[in-house]
C-alpha atoms as a PDB file:
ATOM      1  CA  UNK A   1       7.629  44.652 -46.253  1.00  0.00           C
ATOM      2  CA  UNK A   2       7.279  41.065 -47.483  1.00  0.00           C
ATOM      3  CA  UNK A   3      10.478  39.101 -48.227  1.00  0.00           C
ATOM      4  CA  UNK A   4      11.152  37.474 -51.402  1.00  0.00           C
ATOM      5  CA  UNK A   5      13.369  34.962 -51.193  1.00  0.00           C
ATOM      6  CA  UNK A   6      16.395  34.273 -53.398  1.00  0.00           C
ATOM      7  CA  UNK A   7      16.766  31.928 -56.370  1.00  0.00           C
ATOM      8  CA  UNK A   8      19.707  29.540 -56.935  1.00  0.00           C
ATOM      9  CA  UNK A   9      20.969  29.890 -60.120  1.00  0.00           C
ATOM     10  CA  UNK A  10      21.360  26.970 -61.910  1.00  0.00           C
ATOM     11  CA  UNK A  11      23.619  25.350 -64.629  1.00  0.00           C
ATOM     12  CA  UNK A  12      23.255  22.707 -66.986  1.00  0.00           C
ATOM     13  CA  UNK A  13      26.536  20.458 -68.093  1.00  0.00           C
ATOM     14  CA  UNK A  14      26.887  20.515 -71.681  1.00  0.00           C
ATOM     15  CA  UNK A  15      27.991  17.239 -72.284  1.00  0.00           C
ATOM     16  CA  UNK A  16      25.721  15.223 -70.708  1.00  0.00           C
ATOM     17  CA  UNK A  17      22.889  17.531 -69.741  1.00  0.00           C
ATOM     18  CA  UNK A  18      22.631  17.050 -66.313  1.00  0.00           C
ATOM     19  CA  UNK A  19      21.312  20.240 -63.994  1.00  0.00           C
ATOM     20  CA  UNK A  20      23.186  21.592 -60.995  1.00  0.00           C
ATOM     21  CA  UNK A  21      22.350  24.145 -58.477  1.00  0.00           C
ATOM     22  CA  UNK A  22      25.285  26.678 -58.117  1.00  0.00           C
ATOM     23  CA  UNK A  23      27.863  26.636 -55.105  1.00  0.00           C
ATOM     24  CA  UNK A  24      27.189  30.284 -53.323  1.00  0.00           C
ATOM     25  CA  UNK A  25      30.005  32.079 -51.917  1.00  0.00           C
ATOM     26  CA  UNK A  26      29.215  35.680 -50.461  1.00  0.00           C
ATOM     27  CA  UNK A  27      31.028  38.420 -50.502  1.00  0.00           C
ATOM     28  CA  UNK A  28      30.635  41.698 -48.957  1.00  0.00           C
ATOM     29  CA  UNK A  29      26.679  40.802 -48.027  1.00  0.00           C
ATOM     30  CA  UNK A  30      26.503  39.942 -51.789  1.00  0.00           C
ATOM     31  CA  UNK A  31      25.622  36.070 -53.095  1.00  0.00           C
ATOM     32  CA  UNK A  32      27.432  34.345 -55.498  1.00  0.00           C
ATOM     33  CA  UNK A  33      26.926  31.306 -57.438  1.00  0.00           C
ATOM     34  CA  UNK A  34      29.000  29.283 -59.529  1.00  0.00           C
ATOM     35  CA  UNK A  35      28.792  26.006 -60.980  1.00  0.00           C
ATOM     36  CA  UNK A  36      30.734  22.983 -60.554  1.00  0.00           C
ATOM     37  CA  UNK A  37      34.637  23.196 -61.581  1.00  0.00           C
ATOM     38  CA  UNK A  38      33.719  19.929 -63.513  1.00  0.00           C
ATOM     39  CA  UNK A  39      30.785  17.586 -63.731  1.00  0.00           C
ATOM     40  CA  UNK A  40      30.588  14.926 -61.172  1.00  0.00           C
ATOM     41  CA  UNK A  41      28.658  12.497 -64.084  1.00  0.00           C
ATOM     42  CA  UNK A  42      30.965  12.578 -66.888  1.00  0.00           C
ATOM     43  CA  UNK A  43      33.596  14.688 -66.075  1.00  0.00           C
ATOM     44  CA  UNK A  44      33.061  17.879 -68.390  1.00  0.00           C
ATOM     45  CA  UNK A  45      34.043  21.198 -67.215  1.00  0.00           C
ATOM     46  CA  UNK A  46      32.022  23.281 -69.645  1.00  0.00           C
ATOM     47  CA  UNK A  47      28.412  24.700 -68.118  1.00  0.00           C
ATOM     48  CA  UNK A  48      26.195  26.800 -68.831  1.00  0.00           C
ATOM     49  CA  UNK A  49      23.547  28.718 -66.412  1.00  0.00           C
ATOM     50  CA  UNK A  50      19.910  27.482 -66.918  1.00  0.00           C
ATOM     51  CA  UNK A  51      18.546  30.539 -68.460  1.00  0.00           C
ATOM     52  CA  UNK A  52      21.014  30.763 -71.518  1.00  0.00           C
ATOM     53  CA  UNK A  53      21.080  26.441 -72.012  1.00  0.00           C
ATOM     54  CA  UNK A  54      17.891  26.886 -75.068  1.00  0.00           C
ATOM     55  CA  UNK A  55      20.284  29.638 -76.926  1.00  0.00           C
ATOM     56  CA  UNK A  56      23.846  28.174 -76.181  1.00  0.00           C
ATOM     57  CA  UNK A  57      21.889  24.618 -77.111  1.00  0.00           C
ATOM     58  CA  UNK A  58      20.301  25.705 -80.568  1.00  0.00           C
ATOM     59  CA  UNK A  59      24.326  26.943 -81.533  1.00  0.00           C
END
């Protein structure tokens, strides 16, 4: 059987746009990611993963 390997999810910073690939934690042989607790360019806390950043943008 072939292995696929994982993706990093990633999350964009909603103030200034900048990407970020999410800090994984695991727990119980289960990945986690999560994005920074606030943006090391301007500062902003609020992110949003990759995939949803077109919707939550077009709000």
């Amino acid at each position: 059987m072939a292995h696929a390997p994982e993706q990093v999810e990633q999350y964009v910073c909603l103030n200034c746009q900048v990407t970020y690939a999410g800090s994984v934690t695991s727990e119980d042989g289960q990945r986690h990611f999560h994005p920074p607790d606030d943006c090391p360019v301007c500062g902003d806390p609020e992110f949003v993963e990759l995939d949803a950043y077109v919707h939550r943008a077009l709000d």
